[in-house]
C-alpha atoms as a PDB file:
ATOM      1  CA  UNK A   1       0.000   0.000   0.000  1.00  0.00           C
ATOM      2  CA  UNK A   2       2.692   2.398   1.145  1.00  0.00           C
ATOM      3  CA  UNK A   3       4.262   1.666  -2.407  1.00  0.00           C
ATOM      4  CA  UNK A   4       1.397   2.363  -4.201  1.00  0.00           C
ATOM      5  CA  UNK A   5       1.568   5.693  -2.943  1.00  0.00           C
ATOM      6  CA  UNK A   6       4.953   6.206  -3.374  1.00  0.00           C
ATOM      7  CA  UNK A   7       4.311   5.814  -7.198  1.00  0.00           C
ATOM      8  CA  UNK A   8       1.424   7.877  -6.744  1.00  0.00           C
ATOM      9  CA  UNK A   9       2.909  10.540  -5.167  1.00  0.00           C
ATOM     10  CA  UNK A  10       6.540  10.497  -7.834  1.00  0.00           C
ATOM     11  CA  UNK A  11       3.704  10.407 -10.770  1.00  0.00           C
ATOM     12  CA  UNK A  12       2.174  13.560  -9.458  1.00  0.00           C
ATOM     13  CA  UNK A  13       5.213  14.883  -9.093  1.00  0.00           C
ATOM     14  CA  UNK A  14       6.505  14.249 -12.298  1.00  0.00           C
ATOM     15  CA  UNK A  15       3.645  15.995 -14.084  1.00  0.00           C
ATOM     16  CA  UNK A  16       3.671  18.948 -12.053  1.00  0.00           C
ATOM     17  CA  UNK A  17       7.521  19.196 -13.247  1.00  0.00           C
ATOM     18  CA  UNK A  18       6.116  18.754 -16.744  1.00  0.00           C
ATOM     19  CA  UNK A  19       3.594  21.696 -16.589  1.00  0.00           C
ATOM     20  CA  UNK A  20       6.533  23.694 -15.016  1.00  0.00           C
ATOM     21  CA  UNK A  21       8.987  23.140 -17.660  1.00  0.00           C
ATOM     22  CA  UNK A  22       6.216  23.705 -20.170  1.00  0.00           C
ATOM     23  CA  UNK A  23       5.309  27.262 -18.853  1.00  0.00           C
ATOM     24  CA  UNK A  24       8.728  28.104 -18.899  1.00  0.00           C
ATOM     25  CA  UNK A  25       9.150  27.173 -22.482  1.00  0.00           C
ATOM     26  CA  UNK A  26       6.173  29.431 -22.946  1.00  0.00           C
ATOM     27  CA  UNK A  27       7.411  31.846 -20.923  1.00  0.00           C
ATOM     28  CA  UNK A  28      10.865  32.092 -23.278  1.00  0.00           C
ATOM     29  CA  UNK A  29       8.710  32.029 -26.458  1.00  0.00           C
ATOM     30  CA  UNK A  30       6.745  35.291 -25.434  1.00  0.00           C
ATOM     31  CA  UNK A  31       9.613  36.732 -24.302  1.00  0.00           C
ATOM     32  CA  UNK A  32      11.550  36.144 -27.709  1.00  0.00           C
ATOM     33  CA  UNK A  33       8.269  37.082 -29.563  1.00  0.00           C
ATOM     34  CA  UNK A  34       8.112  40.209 -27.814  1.00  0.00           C
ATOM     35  CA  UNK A  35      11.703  40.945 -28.285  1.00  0.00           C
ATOM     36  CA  UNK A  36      11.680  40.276 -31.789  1.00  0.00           C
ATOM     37  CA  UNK A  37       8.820  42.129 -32.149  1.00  0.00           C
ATOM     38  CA  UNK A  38      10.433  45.302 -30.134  1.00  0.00           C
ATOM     39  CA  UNK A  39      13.187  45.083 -32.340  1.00  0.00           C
ATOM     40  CA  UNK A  40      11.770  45.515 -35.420  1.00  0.00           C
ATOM     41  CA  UNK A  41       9.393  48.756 -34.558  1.00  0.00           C
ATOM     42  CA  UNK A  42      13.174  49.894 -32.925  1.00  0.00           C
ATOM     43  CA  UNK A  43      14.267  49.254 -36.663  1.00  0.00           C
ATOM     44  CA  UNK A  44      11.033  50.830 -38.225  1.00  0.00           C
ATOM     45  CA  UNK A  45      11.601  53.585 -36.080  1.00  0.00           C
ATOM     46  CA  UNK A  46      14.986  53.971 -36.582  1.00  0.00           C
ATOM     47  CA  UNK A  47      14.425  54.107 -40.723  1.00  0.00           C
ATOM     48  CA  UNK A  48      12.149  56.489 -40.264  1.00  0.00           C
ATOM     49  CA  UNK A  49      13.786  58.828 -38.689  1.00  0.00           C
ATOM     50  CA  UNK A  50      17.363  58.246 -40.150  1.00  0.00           C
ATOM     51  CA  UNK A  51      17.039  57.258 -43.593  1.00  0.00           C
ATOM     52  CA  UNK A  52      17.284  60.062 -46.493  1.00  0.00           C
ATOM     53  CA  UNK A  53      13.703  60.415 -47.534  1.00  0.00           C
ATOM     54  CA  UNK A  54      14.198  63.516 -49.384  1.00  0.00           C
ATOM     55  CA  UNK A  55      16.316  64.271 -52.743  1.00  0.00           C
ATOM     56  CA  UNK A  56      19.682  65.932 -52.247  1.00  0.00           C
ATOM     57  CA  UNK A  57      20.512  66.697 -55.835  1.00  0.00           C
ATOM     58  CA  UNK A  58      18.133  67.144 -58.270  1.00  0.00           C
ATOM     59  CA  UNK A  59      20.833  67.025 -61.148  1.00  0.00           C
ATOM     60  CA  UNK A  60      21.856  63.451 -59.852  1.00  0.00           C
ATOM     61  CA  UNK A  61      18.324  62.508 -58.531  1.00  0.00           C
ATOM     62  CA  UNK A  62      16.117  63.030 -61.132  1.00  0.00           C
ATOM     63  CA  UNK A  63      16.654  60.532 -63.819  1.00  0.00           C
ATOM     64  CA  UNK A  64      15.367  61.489 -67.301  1.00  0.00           C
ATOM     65  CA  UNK A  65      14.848  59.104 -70.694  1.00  0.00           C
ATOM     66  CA  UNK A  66      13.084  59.242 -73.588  1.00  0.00           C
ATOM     67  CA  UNK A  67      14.074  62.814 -74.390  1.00  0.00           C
ATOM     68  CA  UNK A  68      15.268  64.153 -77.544  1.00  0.00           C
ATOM     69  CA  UNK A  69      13.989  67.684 -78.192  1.00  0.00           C
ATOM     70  CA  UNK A  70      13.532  68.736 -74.317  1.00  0.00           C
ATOM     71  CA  UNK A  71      16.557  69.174 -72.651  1.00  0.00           C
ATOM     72  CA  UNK A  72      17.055  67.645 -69.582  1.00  0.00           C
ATOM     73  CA  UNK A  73      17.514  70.966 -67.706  1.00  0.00           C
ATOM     74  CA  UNK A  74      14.170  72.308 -69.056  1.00  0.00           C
ATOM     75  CA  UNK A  75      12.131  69.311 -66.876  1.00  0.00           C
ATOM     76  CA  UNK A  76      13.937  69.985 -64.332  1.00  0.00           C
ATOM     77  CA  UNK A  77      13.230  72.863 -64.163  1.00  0.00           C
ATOM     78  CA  UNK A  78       9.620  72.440 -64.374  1.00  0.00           C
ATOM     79  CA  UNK A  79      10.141  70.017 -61.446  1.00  0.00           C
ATOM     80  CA  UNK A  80      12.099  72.452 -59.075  1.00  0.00           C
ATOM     81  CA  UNK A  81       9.387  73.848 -57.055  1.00  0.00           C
ATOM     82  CA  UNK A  82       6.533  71.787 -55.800  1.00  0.00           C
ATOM     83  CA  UNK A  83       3.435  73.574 -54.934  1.00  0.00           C
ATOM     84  CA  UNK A  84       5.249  76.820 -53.751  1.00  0.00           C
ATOM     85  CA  UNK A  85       8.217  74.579 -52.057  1.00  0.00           C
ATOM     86  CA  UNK A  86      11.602  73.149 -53.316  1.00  0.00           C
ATOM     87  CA  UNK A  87      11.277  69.594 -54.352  1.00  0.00           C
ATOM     88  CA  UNK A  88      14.263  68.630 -52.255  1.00  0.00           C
ATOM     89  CA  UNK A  89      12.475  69.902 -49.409  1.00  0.00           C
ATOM     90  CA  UNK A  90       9.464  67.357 -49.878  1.00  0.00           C
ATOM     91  CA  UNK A  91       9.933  63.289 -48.741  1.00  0.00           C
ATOM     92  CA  UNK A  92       9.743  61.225 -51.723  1.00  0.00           C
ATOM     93  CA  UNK A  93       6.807  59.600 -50.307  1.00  0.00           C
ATOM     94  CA  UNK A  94       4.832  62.890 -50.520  1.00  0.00           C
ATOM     95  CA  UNK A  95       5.346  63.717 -54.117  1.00  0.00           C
ATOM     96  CA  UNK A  96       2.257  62.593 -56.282  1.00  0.00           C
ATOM     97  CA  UNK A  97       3.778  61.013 -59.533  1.00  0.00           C
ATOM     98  CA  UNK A  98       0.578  62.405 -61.379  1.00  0.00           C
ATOM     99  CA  UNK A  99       0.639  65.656 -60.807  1.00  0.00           C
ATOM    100  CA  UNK A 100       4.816  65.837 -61.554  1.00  0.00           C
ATOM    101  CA  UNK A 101       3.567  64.135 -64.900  1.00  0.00           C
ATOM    102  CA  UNK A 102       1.251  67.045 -65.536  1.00  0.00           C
ATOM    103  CA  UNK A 103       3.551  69.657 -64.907  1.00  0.00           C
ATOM    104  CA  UNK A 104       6.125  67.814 -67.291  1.00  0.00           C
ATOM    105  CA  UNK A 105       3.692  67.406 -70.198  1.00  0.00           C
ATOM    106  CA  UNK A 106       2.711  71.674 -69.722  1.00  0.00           C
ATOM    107  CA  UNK A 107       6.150  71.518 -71.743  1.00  0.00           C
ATOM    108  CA  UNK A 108       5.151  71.694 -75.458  1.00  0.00           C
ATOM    109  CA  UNK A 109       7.323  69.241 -76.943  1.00  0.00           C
ATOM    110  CA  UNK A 110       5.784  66.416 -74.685  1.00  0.00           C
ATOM    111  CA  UNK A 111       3.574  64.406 -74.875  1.00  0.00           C
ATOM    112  CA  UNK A 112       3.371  61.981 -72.430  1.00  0.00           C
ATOM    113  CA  UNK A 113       5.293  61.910 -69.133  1.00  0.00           C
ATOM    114  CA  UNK A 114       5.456  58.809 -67.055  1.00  0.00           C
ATOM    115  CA  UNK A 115       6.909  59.243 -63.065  1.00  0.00           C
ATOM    116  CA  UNK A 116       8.080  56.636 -60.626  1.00  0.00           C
ATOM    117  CA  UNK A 117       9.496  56.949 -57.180  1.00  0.00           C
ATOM    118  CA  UNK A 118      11.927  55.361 -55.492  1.00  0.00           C
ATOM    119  CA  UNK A 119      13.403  54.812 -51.632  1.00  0.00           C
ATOM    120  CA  UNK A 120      16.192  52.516 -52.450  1.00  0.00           C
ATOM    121  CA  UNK A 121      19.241  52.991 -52.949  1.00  0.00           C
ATOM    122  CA  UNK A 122      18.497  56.703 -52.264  1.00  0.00           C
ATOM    123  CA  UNK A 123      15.435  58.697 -52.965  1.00  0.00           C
ATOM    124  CA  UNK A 124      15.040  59.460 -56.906  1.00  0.00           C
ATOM    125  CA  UNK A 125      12.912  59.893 -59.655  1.00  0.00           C
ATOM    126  CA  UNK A 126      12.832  58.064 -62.719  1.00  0.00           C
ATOM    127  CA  UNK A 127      11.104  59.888 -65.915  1.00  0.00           C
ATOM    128  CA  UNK A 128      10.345  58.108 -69.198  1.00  0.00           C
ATOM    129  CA  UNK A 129       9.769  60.839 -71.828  1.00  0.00           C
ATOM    130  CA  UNK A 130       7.178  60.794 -75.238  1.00  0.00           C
ATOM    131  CA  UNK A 131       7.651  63.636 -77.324  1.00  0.00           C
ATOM    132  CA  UNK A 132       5.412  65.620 -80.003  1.00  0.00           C
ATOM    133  CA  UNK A 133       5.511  64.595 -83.905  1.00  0.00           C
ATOM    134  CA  UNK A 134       6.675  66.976 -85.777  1.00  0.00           C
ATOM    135  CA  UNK A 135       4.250  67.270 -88.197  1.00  0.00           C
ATOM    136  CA  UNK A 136       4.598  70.780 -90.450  1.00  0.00           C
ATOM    137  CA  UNK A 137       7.247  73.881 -89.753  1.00  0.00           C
ATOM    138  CA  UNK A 138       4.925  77.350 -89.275  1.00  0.00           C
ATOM    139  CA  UNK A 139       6.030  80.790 -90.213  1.00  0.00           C
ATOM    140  CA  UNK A 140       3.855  83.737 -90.548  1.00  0.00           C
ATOM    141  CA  UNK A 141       4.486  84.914 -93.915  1.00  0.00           C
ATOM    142  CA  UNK A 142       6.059  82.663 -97.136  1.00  0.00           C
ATOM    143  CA  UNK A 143       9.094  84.591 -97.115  1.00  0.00           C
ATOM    144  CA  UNK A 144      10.023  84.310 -93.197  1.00  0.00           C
ATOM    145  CA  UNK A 145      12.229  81.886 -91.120  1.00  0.00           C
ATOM    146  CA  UNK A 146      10.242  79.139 -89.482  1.00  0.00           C
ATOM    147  CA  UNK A 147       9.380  80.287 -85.855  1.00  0.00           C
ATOM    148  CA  UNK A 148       7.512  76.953 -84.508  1.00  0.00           C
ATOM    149  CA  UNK A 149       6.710  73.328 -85.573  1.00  0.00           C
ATOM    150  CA  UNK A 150       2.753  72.058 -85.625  1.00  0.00           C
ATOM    151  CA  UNK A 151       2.809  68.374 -83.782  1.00  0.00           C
ATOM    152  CA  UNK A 152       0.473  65.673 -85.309  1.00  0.00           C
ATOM    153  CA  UNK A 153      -1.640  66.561 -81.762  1.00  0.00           C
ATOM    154  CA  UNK A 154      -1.803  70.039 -83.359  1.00  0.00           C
ATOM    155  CA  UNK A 155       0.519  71.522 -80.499  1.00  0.00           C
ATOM    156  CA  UNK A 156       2.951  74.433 -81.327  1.00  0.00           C
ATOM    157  CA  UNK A 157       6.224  73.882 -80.815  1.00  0.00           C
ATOM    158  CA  UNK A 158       7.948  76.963 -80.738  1.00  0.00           C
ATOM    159  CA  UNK A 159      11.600  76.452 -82.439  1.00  0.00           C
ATOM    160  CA  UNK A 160      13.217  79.140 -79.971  1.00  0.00           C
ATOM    161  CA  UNK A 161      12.260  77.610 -76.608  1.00  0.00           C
ATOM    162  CA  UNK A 162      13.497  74.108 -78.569  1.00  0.00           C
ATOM    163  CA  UNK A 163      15.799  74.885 -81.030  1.00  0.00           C
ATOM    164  CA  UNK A 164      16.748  70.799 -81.895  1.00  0.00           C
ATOM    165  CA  UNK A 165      13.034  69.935 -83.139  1.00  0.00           C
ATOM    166  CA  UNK A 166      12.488  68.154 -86.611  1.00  0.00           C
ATOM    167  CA  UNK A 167      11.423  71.114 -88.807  1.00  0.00           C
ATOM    168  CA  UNK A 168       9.537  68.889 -91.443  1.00  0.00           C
ATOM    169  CA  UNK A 169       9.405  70.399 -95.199  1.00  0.00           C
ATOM    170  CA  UNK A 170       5.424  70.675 -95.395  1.00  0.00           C
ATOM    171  CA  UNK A 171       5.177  74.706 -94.214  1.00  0.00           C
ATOM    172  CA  UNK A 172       1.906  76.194 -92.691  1.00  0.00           C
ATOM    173  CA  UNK A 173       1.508  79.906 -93.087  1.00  0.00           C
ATOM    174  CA  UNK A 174      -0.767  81.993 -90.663  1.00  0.00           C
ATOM    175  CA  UNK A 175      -1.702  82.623 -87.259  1.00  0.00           C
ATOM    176  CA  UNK A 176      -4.802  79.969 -87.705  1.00  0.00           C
ATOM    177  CA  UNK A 177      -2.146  76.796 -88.012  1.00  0.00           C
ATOM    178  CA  UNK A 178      -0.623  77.842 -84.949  1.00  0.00           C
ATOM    179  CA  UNK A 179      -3.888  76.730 -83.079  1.00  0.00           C
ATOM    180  CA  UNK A 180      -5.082  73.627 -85.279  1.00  0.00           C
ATOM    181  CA  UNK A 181      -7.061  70.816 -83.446  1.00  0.00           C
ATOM    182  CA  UNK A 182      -6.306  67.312 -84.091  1.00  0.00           C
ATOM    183  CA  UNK A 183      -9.044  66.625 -86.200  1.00  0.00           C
ATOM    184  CA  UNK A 184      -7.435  70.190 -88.265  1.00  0.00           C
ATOM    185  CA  UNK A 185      -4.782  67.675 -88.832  1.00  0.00           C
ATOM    186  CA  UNK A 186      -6.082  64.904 -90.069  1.00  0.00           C
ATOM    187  CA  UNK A 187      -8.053  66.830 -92.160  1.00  0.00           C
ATOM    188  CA  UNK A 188      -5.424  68.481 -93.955  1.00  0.00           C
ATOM    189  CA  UNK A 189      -3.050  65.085 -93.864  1.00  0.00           C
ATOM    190  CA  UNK A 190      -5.834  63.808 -96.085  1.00  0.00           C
ATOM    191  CA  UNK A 191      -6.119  66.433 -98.619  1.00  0.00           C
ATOM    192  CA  UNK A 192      -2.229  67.515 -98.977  1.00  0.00           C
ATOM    193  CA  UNK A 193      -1.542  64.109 -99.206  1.00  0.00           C
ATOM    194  CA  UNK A 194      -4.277  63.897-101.981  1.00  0.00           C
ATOM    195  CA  UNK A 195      -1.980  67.168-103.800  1.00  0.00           C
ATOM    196  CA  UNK A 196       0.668  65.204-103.754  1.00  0.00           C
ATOM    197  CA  UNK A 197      -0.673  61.596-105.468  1.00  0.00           C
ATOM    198  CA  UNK A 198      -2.443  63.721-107.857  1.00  0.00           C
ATOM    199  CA  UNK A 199       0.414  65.913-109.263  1.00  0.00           C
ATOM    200  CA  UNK A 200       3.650  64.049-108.219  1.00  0.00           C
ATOM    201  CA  UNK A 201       4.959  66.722-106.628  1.00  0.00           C
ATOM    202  CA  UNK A 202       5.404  67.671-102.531  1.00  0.00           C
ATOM    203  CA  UNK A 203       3.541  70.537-101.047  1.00  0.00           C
ATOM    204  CA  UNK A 204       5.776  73.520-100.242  1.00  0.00           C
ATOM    205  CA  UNK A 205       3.103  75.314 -98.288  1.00  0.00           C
ATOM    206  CA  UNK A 206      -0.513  75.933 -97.480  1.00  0.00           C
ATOM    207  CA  UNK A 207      -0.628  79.659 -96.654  1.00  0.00           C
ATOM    208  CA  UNK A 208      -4.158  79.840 -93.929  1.00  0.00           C
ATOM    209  CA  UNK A 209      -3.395  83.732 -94.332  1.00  0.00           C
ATOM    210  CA  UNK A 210      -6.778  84.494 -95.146  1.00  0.00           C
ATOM    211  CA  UNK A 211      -9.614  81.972 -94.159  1.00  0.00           C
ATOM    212  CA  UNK A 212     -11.444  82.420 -97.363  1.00  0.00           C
ATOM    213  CA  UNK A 213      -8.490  82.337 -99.851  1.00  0.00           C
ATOM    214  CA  UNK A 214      -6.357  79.621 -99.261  1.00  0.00           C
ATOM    215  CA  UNK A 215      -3.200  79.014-101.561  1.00  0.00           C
ATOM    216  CA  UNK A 216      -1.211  76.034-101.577  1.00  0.00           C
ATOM    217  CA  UNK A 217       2.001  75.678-103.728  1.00  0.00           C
ATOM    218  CA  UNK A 218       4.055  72.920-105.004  1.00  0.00           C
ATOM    219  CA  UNK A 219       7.271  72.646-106.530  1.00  0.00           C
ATOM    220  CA  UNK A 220       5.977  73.764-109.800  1.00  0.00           C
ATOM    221  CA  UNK A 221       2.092  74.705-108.842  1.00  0.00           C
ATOM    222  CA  UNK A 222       0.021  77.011-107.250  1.00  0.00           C
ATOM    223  CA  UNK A 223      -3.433  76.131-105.839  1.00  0.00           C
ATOM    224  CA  UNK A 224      -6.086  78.407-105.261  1.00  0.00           C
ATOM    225  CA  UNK A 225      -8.751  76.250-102.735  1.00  0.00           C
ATOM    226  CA  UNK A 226     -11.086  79.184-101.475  1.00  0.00           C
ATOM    227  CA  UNK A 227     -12.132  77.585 -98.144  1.00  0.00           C
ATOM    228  CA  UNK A 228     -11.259  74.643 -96.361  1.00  0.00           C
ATOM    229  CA  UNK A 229     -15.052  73.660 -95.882  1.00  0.00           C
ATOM    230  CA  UNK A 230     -16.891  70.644 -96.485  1.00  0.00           C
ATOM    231  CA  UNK A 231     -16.823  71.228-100.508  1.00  0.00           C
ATOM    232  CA  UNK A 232     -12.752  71.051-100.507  1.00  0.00           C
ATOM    233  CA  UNK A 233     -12.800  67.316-101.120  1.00  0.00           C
ATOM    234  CA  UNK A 234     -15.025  67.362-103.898  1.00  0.00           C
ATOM    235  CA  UNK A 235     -12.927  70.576-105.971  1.00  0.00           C
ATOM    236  CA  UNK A 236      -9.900  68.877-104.660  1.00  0.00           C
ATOM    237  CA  UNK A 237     -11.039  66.020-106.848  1.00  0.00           C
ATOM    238  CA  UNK A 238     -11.157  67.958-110.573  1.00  0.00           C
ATOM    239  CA  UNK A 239      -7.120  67.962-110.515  1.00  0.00           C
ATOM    240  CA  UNK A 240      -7.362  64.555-111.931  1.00  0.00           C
ATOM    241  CA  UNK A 241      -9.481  65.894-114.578  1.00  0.00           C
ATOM    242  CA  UNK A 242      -7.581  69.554-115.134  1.00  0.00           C
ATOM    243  CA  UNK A 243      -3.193  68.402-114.520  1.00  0.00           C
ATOM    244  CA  UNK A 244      -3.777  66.239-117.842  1.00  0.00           C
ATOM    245  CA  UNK A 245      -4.021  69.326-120.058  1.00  0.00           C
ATOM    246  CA  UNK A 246      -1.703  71.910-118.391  1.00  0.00           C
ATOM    247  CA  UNK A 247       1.052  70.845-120.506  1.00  0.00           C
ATOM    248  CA  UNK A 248      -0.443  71.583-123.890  1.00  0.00           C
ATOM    249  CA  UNK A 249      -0.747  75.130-122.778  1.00  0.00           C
ATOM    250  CA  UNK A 250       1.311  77.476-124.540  1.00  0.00           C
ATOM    251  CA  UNK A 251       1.617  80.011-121.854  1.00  0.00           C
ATOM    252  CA  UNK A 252       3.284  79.829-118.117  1.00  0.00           C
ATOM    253  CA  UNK A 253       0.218  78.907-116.049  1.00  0.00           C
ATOM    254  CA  UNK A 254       0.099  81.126-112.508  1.00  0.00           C
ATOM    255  CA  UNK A 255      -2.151  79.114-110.615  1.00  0.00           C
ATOM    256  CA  UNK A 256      -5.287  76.942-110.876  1.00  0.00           C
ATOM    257  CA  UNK A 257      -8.417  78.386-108.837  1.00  0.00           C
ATOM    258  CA  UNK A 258     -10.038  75.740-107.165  1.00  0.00           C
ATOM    259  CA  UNK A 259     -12.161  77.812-105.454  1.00  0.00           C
ATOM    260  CA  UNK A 260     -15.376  77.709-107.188  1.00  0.00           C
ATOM    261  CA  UNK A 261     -17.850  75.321-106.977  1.00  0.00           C
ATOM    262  CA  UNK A 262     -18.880  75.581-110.754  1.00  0.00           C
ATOM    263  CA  UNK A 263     -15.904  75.134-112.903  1.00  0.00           C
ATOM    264  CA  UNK A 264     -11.927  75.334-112.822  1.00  0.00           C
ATOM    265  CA  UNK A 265     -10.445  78.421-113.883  1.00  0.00           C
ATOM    266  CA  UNK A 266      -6.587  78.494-115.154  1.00  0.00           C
ATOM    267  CA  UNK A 267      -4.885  81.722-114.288  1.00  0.00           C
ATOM    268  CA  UNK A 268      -1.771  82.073-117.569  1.00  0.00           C
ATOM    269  CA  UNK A 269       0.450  85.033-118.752  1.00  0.00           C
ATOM    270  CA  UNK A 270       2.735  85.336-121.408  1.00  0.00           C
ATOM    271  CA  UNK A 271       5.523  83.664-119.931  1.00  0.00           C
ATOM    272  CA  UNK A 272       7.577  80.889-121.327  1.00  0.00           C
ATOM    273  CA  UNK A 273       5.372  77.952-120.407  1.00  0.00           C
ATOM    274  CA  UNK A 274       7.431  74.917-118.141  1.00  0.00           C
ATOM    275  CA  UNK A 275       6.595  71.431-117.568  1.00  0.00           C
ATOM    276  CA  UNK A 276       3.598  71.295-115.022  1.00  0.00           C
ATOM    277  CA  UNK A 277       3.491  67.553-114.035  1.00  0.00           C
ATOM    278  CA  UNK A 278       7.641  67.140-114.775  1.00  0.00           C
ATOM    279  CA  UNK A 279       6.990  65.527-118.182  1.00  0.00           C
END
């Protein structure tokens, strides 16, 4: 009897070891969670008070591609202040990519502007660049220097502010082509490309001058369209007709007035007559 109680008493013993050892194991674990977990917000803490959120440099921190026409100096420029306060002054976290996108594309050479931030390995910017098309040079009169490129958006690029644009050979002339929609664009695409299939030659210039009176000249042609309304594509279409029989004409021909909705007029002096169509 005495020995069964013995046993009973060491078993009883025994577990109450076990439960101790087991709530000291527990005991450890909480303490090393805890720890851990101190450690890290001592960490978190520690990055966010000593790691270089802000830019130092602009020049070394803002990293530009894409960019042909617009210097890199000219976005960064647009860049430099940040709703009334240096950039460098701002964390990185705190700049909003789209409005730094918006304030690159108020540049007219660009189009599109795409912005990422980054932290690591020290706060910068990265910038992908799209630029206008080119799509025709402007000047205001025949006779004066290109002052600004028209983009296939119908932007103005003016040539001083960015001198390296494409200045294509297709020349606008007026104050109008300055401020041409899109659709003003595709529109005329269509029909100076049409000039150009029709007579074999390229289109020098379409002078917008006067709204009423438009002119366009080629390398050995002048084209009198009246307006640019919704009739242009239909007295567009009686070069086919009229080109053919320029050649047999004895006299130099000035221009052919397109103008009028009734028939095709042929404006000649007395000048040596030249080959029209190149024949």
């Amino acid at each position: 009897m005495k020995a069964h109680l013995k046993q009973r008493q060491e078993t009883i013993k025994s577990r109450r070891q076990k439960r101790k050892i087991a709530r000291q194991a527990r005991l450890r674990r909480q303490i090393l969670r805890y720890s851990s977990l101190l450690i890290l917000i001592s960490l978190g803490a520690s990055c966010l008070i000593f790691l270089p959120w802000k830019m130092k440099d602009i020049n070394q921190d803002i990293h530009i591609n894409g960019n042909i026409v617009t210097s890199d100096k000219q976005i960064k420029n647009v860049l430099a202040n940040y709703a009334g306060i240096s950039i460098q002054n701002i964390p990185i976290y705190k700049l909003d990519p789209q409005k730094l996108e918006k304030e690159i594309c108020s540049l007219e050479s660009v189009n599109h502007a795409f912005v990422r931030r980054y932290l690591f390995p020290c706060p910068h910017l990265e910038i992908v660049i799209l630029e206008e098309f080119p799509w025709a040079s402007y000047a205001d009169a025949p006779d004066q220097n290109i002052s600004g490129v028209i983009a296939q958006t119908g932007r103005f690029v003016p040539v001083s502010k960015f001198p390296q644009v494409i200045q294509p050979n297709l020349k606008f002339i007026g104050k109008k082509a300055s401020h041409m929609k899109e659709s003003d664009i595709k529109q005329w695409a269509l029909w100076t490309n049409y000039i150009v299939d029709e007579t074999g030659q390229s289109v020098k210039y379409v002078d917008l001058r006067e709204e009423d009176n438009i002119w366009v000249e080629t390398d050995n042609l002048r084209l009198k369209l009246g307006s640019a309304d919704i009739n242009l594509n239909k007295r567009l279409g009686r070069l086919a007709s009229v080109l053919p029989s320029l050649n047999t004409i004895n006299q130099h021909v000035d221009y052919i007035d397109l103008s009028l909705d009734s028939n095709v007029p042929v404006k000649v002096s007395k000048k040596t007559n030249s080959p029209i169509l190149g024949n």
